[in-house]
Protein backbone atom coordinates (compact mmCIF):
# COMPACT_ATOMS: atom_id res chain seq x y z
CA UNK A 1 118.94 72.62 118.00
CA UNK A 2 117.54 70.21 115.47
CA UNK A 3 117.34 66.50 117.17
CA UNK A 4 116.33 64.94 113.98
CA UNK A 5 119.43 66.52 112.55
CA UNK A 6 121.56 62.73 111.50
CA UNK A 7 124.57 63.84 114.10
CA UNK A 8 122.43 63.83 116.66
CA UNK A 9 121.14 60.28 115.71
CA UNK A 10 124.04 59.47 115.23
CA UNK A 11 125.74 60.59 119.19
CA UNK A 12 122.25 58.79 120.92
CA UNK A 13 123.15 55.63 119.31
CA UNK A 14 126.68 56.01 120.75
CA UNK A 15 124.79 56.65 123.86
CA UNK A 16 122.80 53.70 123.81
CA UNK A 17 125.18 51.53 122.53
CA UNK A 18 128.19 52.20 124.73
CA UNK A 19 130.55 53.17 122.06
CA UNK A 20 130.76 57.09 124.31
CA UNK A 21 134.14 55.33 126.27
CA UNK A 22 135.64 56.15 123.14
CA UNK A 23 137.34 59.52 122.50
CA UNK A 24 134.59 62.21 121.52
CA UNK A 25 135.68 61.72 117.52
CA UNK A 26 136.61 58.25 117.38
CA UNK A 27 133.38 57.36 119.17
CA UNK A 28 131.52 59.03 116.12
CA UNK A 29 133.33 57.48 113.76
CA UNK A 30 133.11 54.04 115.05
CA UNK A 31 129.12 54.68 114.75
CA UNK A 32 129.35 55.78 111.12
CA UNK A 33 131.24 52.72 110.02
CA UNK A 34 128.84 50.28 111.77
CA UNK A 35 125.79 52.43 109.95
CA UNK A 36 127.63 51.87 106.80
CA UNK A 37 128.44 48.51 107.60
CA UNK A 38 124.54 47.78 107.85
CA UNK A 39 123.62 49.97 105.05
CA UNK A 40 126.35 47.61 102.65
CA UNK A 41 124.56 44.65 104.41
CA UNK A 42 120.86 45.61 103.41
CA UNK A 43 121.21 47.53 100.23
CA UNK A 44 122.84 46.28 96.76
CA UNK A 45 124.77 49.17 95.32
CA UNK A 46 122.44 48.72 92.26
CA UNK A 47 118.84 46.98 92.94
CA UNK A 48 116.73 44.97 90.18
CA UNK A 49 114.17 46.96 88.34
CA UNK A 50 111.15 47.95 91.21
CA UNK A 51 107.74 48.75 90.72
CA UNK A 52 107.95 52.93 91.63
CA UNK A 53 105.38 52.77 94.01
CA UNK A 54 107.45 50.34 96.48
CA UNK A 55 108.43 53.89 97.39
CA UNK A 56 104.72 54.93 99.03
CA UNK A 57 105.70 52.37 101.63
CA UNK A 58 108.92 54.17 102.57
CA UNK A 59 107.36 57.37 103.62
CA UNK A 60 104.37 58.12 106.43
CA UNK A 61 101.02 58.20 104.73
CA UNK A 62 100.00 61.15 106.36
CA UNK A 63 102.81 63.19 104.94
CA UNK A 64 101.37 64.32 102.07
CA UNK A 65 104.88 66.67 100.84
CA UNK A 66 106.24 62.90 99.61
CA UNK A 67 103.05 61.22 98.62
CA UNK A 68 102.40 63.88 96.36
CA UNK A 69 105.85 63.53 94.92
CA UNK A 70 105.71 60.04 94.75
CA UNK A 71 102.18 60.07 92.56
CA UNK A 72 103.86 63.05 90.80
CA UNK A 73 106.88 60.61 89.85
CA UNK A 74 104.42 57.71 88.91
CA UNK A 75 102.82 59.58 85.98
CA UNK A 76 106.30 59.56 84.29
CA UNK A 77 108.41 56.74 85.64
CA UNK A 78 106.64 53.33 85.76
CA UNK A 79 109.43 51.67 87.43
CA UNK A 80 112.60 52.28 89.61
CA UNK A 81 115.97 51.47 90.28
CA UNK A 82 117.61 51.76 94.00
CA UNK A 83 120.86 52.77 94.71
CA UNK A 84 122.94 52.31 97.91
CA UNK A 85 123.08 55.34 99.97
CA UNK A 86 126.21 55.92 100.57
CA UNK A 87 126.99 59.14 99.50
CA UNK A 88 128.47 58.08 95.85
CA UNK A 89 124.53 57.07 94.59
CA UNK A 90 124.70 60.07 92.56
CA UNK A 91 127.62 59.13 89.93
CA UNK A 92 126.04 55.46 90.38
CA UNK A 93 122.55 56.38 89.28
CA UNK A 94 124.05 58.45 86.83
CA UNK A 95 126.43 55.84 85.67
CA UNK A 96 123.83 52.98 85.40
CA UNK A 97 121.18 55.44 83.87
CA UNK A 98 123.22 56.40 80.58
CA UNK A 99 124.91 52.91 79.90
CA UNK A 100 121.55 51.01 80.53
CA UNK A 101 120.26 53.22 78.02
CA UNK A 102 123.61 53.05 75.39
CA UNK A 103 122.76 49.13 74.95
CA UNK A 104 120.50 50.88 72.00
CA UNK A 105 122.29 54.23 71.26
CA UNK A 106 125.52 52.80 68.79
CA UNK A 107 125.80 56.96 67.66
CA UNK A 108 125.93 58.17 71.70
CA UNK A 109 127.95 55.49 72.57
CA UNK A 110 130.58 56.50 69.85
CA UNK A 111 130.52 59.47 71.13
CA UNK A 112 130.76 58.60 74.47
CA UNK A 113 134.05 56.56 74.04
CA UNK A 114 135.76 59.08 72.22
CA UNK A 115 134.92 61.85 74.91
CA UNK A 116 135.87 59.60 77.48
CA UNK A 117 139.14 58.29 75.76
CA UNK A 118 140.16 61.32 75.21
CA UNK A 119 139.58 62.50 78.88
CA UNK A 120 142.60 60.77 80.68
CA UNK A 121 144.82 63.19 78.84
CA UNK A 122 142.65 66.50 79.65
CA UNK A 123 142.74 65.37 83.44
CA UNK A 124 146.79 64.69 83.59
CA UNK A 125 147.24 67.99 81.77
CA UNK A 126 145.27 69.50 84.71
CA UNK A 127 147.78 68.64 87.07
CA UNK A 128 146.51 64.91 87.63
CA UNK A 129 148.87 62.05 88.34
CA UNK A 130 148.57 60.00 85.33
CA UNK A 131 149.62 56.73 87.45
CA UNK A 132 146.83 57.30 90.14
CA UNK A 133 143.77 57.70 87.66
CA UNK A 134 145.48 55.32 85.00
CA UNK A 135 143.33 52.42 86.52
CA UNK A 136 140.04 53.97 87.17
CA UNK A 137 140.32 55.27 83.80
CA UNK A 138 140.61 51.68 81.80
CA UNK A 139 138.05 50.33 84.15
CA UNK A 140 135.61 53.04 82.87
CA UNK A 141 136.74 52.54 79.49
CA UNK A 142 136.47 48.86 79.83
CA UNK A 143 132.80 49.22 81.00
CA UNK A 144 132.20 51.55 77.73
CA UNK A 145 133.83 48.19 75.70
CA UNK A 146 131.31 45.95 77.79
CA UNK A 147 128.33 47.75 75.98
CA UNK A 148 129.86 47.91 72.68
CA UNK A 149 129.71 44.24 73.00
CA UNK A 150 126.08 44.18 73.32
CA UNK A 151 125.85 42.78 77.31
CA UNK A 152 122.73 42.05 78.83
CA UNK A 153 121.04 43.90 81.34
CA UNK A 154 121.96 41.87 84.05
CA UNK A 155 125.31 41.83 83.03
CA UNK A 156 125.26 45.53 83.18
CA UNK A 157 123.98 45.48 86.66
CA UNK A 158 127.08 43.42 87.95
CA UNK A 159 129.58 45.61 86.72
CA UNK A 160 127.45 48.44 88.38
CA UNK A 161 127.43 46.23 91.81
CA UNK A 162 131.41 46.36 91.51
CA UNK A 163 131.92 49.72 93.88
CA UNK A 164 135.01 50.89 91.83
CA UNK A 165 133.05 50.48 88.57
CA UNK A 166 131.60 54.58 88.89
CA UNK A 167 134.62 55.86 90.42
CA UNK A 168 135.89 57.41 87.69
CA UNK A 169 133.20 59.72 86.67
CA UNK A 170 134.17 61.68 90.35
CA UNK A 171 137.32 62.30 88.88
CA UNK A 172 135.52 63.56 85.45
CA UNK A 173 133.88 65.69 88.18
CA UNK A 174 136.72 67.27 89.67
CA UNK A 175 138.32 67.68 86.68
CA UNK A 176 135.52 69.99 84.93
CA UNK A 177 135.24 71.62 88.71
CA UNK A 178 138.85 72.89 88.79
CA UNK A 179 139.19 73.65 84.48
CA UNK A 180 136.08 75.81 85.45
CA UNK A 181 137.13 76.81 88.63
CA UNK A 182 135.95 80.82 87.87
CA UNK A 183 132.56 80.05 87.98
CA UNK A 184 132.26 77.15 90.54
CA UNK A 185 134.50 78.47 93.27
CA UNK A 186 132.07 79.92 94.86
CA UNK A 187 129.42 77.23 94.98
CA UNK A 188 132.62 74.08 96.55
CA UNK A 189 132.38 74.26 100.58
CA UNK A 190 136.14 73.30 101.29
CA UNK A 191 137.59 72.91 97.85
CA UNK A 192 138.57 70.23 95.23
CA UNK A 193 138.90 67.85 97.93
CA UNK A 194 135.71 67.33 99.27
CA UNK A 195 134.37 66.24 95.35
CA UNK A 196 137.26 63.11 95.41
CA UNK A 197 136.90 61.24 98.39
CA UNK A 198 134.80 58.09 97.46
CA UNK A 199 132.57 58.76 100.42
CA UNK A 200 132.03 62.41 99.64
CA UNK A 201 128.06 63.69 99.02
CA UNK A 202 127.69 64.76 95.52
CA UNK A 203 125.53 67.97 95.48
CA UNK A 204 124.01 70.06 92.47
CA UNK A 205 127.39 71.72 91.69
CA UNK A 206 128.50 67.90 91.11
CA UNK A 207 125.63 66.51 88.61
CA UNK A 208 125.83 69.55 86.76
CA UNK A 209 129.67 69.70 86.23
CA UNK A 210 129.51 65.72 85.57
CA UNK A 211 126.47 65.51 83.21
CA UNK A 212 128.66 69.17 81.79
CA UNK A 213 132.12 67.09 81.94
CA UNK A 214 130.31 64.38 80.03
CA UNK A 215 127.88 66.12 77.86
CA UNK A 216 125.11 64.06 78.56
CA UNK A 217 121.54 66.23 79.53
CA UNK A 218 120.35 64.35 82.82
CA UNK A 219 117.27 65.43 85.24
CA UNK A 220 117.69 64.31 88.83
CA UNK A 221 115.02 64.14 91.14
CA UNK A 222 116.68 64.62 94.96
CA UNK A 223 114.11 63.68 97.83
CA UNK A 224 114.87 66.59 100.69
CA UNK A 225 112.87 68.06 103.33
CA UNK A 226 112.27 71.74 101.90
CA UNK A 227 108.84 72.84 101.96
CA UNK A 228 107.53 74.57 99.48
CA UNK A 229 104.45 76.94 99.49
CA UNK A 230 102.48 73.85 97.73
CA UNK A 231 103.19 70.35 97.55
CA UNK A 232 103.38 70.51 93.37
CA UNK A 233 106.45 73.36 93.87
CA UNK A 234 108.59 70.65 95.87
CA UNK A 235 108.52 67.93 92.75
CA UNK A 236 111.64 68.42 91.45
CA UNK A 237 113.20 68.31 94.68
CA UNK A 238 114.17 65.12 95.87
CA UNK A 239 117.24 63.94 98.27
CA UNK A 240 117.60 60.15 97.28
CA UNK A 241 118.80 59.41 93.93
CA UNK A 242 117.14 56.77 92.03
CA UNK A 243 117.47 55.59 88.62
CA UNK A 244 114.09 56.17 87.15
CA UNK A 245 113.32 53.87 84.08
């Protein structure tokens, strides 16, 4: 049994805490929403530009696997961008990423609006309920108007900080998911509905059918604990998304 596996964390500090009077379910439950409570309470959903080495400080010195990637990271990404871990980073990063960088791409953004005006219609023709996504959709499009107005950065940041403002693009998701459903089948543990949920961990299968969905080339860099024959092999793999700027 792995004990550094997070359900295991996650049952000691029921333990420890009392919460185990509690059914066996409810009691881990009640954990999760008072980790995600303090994770809301100590993390902004978007941060302010960071130096990228705030990021040596996060990890033991002596473990060389993420130092390595860290000094890898630095030679290509002066500075950084956190996002709130709480399992929708992914579309957020993503989100942030492209629209920071559309304040001075007019031709992409033009684009960009017509692909995603367009999309509301391909997703109801899928089988989607026009009056559930009718309001995540104008929100998204609304954001797309907010750069075609020439905001500022920071105004860009406080639509990000807004936790429906990325919503949409996990519909976009789902949406390419199902309308290529013969070749990702076989990659979705449980089906459609475990990309929806709000609250659901976006994988690889999910940045590649969004950045797909979207058209937009993207390279993530996921911090996880695979170990790789050398230390230069496990760059690219990352389990943390950041926005790297």
């Amino acid at each position: 049994t792995d004990f550094d596996d997070p359900q295991w964390k996650v049952l000691e500090l029921i333990h420890s805490s009392g919460v185990i009077c509690l059914p066996y379910d409810e009691a881990i439950m009640a954990q999760q929403d008072r980790i995600q409570q303090e994770i809301a309470g100590q993390n902004p959903l978007v941060s302010e530009r960071l130096e990228l080495s705030v990021l040596y400080k996060e990890y033991a010195e002596d473990d060389n696997i993420y130092q390595e990637k860290i000094k890898d990271l630095r030679t290509k990404y002066p500075y950084i961008r956190k996002t709130r871990p709480d399992s929708n980073c992914f579309c957020r990063a993503f989100g942030f990423s492209h629209w920071e960088a559309l304040l001075d791409d007019h031709k992409e953004l033009q684009r960009l609006k017509a692909v995603s005006a367009k999309s509301k219609e391909d997703l109801v023709s899928q089988g989607f309920t026009e009056f559930t996504i009718k309001d995540f959709h104008n929100k998204f499009m609304d954001l797309i108007e907010q750069v075609e107005k020439q905001t500022s950065v920071p105004g860009l940041l406080g639509s990000f900080n807004d936790q429906s403002t990325s919503d949409y693009l996990r519909l976009l998701t789902s949406g390419y998911l199902q309308r290529e459903s013969k070749f990702f089948e076989h990659f979705i543990e449980g089906g459609w509905t475990e990309v929806e949920p709000m609250c659901k961990e976006s994988d690889h299968i999910h940045s590649i059918a969004l950045a797909q969905a979207l058209s937009i080339p993207i390279r993530g860099r996921l911090a996880c604990c695979v170990l790789p024959p050398t230390p230069c092999q496990a760059l690219d793999m990352y389990r943390e998304f950041f926005v790297l700027v």
